[in-house]
Protein backbone atom coordinates (compact mmCIF):
# COMPACT_ATOMS: atom_id res chain seq x y z
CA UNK A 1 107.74 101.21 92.34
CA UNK A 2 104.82 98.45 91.53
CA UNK A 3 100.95 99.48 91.87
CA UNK A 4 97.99 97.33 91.58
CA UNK A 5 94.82 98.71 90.61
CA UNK A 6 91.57 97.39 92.08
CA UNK A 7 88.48 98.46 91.05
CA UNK A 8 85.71 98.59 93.98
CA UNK A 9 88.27 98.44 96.29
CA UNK A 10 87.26 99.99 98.89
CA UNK A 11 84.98 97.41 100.61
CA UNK A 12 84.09 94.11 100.95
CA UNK A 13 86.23 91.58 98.51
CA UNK A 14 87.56 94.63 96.47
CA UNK A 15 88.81 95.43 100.10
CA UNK A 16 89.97 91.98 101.32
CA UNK A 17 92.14 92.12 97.61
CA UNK A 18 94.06 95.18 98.53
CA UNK A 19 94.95 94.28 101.73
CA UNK A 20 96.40 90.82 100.42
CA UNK A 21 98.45 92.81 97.98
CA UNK A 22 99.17 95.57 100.70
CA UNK A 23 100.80 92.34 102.31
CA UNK A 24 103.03 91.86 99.74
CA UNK A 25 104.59 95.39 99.60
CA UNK A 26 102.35 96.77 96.55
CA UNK A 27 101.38 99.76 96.34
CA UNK A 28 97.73 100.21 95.78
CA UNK A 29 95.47 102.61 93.47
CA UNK A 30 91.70 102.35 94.56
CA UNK A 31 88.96 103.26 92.51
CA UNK A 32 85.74 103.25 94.17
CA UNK A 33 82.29 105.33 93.70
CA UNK A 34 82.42 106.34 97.49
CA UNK A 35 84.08 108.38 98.58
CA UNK A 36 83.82 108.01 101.94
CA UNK A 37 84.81 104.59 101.61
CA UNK A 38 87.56 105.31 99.90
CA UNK A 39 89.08 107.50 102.11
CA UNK A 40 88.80 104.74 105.46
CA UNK A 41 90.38 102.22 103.51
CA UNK A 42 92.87 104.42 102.72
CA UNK A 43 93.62 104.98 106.21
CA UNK A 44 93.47 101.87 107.40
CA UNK A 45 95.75 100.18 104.60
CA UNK A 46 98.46 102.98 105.19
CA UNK A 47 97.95 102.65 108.80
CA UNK A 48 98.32 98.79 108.93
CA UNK A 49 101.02 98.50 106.01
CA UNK A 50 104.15 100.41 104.61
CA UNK A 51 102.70 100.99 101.17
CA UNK A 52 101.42 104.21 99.64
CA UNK A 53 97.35 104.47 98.69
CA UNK A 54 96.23 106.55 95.82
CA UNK A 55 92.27 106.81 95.43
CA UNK A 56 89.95 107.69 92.61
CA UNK A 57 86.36 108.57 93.22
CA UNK A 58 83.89 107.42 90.10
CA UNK A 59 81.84 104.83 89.09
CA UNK A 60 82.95 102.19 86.29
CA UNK A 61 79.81 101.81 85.36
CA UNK A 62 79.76 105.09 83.12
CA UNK A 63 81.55 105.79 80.30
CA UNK A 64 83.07 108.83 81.44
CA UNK A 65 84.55 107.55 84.85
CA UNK A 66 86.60 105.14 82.52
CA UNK A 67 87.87 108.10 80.83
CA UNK A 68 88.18 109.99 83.81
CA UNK A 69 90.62 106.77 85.31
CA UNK A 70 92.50 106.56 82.01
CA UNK A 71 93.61 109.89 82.10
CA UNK A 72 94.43 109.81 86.05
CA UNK A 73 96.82 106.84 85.15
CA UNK A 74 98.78 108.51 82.35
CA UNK A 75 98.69 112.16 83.70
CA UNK A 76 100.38 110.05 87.38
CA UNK A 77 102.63 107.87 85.25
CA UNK A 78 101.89 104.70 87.94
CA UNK A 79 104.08 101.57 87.21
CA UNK A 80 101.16 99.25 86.79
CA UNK A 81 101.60 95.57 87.18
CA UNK A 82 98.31 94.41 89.02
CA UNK A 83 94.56 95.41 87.70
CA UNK A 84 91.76 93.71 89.77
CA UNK A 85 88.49 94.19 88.42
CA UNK A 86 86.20 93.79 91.12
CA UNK A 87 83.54 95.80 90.92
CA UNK A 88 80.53 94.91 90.80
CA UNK A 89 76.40 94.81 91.57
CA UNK A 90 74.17 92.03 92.47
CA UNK A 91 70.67 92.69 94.18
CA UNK A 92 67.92 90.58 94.65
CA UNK A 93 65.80 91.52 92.06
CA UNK A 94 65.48 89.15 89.06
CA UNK A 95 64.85 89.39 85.05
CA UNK A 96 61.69 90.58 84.38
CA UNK A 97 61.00 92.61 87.11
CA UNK A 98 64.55 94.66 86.77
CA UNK A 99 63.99 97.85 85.10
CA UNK A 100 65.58 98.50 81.12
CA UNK A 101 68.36 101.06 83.05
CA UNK A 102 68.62 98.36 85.97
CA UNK A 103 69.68 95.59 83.68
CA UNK A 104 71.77 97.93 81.37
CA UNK A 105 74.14 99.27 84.61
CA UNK A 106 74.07 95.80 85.99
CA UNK A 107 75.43 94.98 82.70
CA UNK A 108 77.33 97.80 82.28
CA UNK A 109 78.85 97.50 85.82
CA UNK A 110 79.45 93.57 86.08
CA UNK A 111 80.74 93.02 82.44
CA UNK A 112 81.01 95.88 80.26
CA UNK A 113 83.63 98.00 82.83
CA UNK A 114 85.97 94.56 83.18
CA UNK A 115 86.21 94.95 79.43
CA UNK A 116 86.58 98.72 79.35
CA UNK A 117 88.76 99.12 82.20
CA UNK A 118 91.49 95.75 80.97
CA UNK A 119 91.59 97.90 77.43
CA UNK A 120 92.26 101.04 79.48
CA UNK A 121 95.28 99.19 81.52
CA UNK A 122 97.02 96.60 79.30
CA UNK A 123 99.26 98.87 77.80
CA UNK A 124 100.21 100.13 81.63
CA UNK A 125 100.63 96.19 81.99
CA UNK A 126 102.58 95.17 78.76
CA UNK A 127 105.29 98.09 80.02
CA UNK A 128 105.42 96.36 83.39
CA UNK A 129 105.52 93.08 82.69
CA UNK A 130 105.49 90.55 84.00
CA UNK A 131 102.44 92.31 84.92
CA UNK A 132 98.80 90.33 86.35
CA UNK A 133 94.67 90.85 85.90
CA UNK A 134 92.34 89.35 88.20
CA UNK A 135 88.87 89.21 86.86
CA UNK A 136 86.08 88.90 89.60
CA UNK A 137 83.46 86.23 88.24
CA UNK A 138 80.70 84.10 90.57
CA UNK A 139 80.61 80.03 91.07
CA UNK A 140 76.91 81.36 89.55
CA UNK A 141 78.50 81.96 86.27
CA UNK A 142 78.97 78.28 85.78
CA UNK A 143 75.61 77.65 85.12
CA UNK A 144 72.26 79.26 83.80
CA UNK A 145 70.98 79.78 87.14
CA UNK A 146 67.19 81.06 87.25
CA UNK A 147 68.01 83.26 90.05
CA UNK A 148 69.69 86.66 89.60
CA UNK A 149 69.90 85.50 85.71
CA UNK A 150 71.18 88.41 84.35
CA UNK A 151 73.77 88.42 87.07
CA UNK A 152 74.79 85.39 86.36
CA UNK A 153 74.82 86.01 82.51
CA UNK A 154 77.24 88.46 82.95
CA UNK A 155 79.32 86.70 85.19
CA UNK A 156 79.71 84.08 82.83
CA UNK A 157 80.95 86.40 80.56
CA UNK A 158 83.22 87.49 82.72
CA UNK A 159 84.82 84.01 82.53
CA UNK A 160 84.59 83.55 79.30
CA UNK A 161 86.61 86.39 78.69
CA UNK A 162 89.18 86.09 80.95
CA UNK A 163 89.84 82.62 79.31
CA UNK A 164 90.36 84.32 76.29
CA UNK A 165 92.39 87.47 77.19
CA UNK A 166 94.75 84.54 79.00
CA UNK A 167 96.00 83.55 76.04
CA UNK A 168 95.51 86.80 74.22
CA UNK A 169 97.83 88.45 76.15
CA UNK A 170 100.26 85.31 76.71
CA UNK A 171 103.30 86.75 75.08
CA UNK A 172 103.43 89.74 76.72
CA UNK A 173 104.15 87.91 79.48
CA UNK A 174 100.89 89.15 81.66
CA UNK A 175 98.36 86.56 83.60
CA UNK A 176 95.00 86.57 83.47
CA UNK A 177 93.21 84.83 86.12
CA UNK A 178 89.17 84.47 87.12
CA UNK A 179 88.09 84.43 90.97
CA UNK A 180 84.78 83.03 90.93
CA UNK A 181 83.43 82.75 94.59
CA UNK A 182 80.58 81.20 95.95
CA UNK A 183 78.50 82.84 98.77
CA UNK A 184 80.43 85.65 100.90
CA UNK A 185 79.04 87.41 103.45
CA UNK A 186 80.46 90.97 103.28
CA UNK A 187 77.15 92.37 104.61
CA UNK A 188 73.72 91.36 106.35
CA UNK A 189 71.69 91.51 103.20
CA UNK A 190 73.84 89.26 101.27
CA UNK A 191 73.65 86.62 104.68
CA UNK A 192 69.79 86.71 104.45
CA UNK A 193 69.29 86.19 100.76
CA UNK A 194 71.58 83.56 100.72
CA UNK A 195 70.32 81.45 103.64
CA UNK A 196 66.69 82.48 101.94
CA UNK A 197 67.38 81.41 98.53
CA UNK A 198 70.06 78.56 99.64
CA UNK A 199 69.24 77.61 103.31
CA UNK A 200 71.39 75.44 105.14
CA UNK A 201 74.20 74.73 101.77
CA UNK A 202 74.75 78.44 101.50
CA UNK A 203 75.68 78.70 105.05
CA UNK A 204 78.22 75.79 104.82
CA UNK A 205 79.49 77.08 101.44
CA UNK A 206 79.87 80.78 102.95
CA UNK A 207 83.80 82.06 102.73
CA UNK A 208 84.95 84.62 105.01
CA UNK A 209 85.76 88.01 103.06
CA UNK A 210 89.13 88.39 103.85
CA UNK A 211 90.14 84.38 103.26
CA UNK A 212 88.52 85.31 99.64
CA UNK A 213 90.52 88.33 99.32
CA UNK A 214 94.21 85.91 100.30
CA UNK A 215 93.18 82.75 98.43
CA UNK A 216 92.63 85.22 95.22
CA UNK A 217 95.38 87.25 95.41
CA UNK A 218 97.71 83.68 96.36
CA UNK A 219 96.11 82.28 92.89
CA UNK A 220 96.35 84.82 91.13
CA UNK A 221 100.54 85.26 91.77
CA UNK A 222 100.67 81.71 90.83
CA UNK A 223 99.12 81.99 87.85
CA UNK A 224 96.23 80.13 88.42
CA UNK A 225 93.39 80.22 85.78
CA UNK A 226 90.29 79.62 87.69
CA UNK A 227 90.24 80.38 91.50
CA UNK A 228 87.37 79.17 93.50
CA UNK A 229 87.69 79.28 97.09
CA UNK A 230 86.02 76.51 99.30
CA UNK A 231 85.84 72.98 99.22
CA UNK A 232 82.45 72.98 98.65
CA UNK A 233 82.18 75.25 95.68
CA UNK A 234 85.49 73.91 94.24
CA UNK A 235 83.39 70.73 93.91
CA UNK A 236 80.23 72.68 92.84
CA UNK A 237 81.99 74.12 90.36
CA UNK A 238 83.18 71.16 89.26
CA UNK A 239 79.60 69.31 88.80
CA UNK A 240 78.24 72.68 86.95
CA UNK A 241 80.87 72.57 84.32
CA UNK A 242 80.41 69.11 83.50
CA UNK A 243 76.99 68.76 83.03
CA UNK A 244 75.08 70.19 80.19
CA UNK A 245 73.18 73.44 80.70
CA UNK A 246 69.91 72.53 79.85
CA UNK A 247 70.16 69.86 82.58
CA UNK A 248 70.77 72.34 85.37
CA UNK A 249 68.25 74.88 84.38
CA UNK A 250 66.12 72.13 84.63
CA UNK A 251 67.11 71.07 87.85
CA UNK A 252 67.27 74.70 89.19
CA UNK A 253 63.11 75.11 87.65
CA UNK A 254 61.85 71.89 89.25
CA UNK A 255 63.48 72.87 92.77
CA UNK A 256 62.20 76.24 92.73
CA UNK A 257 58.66 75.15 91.50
């Protein structure tokens, strides 16, 4: 019996994820810090599918909620060949104005938990191969963007890593792939700052949720390094890898200004 474990599953693209996999006949472990949340898309992914839901409230963010899932996997013995680290924080406040314990659980919960939770679940993966990891990145960790910057920092990590850990973990016959999507509008907030700080290209670039949630999943079963869904930020994505960082900060300063 396969599981896939997706971290900040319970909502929005964590969501969409496990109900692409739910399509597929896995069996899904969902770690979420709501509980609340938890528990509905429990119900709903049990109700709507013929797959079993196990569901872990704690936040990745802290050290001890790593621990906390660690044991829960070995003490359950789950067949894991699937993790999806989604979880993650955005927010519209920017470096300088973030806080010192802002910036450390942005960084803690965008970057630091993908690391933690990957070291926590290859072994899980390496018994179960051919076995999967889906890294959640941003189209904003192509570039150093002067808006969100430390999100985007850490998303670019995020890629960076994943790049390596592909080949890393190669032999042991377990993909590594990197969703990195542009705008998607799981909630009103996220709408709003987008059209605010984007205007009319954000809207065209928006994805709907649940296509983001299919196209990953689809890429990441294929193997696919890099999945960015859109035409739009495909080609986006595109422009910001060619061109040489300085360039685009530049070009991101004098539009702002």
């Amino acid at each position: 019996m396969s599981w896939a474990l997706v971290a900040g599953g319970s909502k929005g693209i964590g969501f969409s994820i496990a109900e692409a996999l739910a399509k597929r006949g896995y069996n899904l472990l969902i770690v979420a810090r709501d509980h609340d949340d938890l528990i509905l898309a429990k119900k709903i992914l049990e109700k709507n599918y013929p797959v079993e839901v196990e569901t872990l409230t704690c936040d990745v963010s802290r050290t001890e909620s790593r621990i906390k899932i660690q044991d829960w996997c070995k003490d359950k013995r789950f067949k894991i060949n699937i993790l999806c680290n989604v979880a993650g924080s955005g927010g519209s406040a920017d470096f300088p104005e973030l806080s010192v314990n802002d910036v450390s659980t942005l960084l803690s919960t965008n970057l630091e938990s993908t690391i933690a939770l990957s070291s926590i679940i290859i072994p899980h993966l390496k018994e179960n191969a051919p076995s999967y990891i889906l890294n959640v990145g941003s189209l904003a960790g192509f570039a150093p963007v002067l808006i969100k910057s430390v999100y985007a920092s850490a998303k670019s990590a995020v890629h960076s890593f994943s790049y390596s850990l592909r080949y890393i973990l190669k032999p042991d016959k377990i993909s590594v792939s990197c969703l990195c999507p542009g705008p998607v509008f799981t909630k009103p907030s996220i709408a709003n700052e987008t059209m605010k700080q984007m205007g009319w290209l954000g809207k065209h670039m928006a994805m709907d949720v649940r296509l983001v949630g299919e196209l990953a999943v689809r890429g990441m079963l294929r193997k696919k390094m890099i999945i960015v869904p859109g035409k739009i930020a495909t080609l986006i994505s595109y422009v910001l890898r060619i061109l040489p960082d300085q360039f685009i900060a530049y070009l991101i300063y004098s539009f702002r200004k």
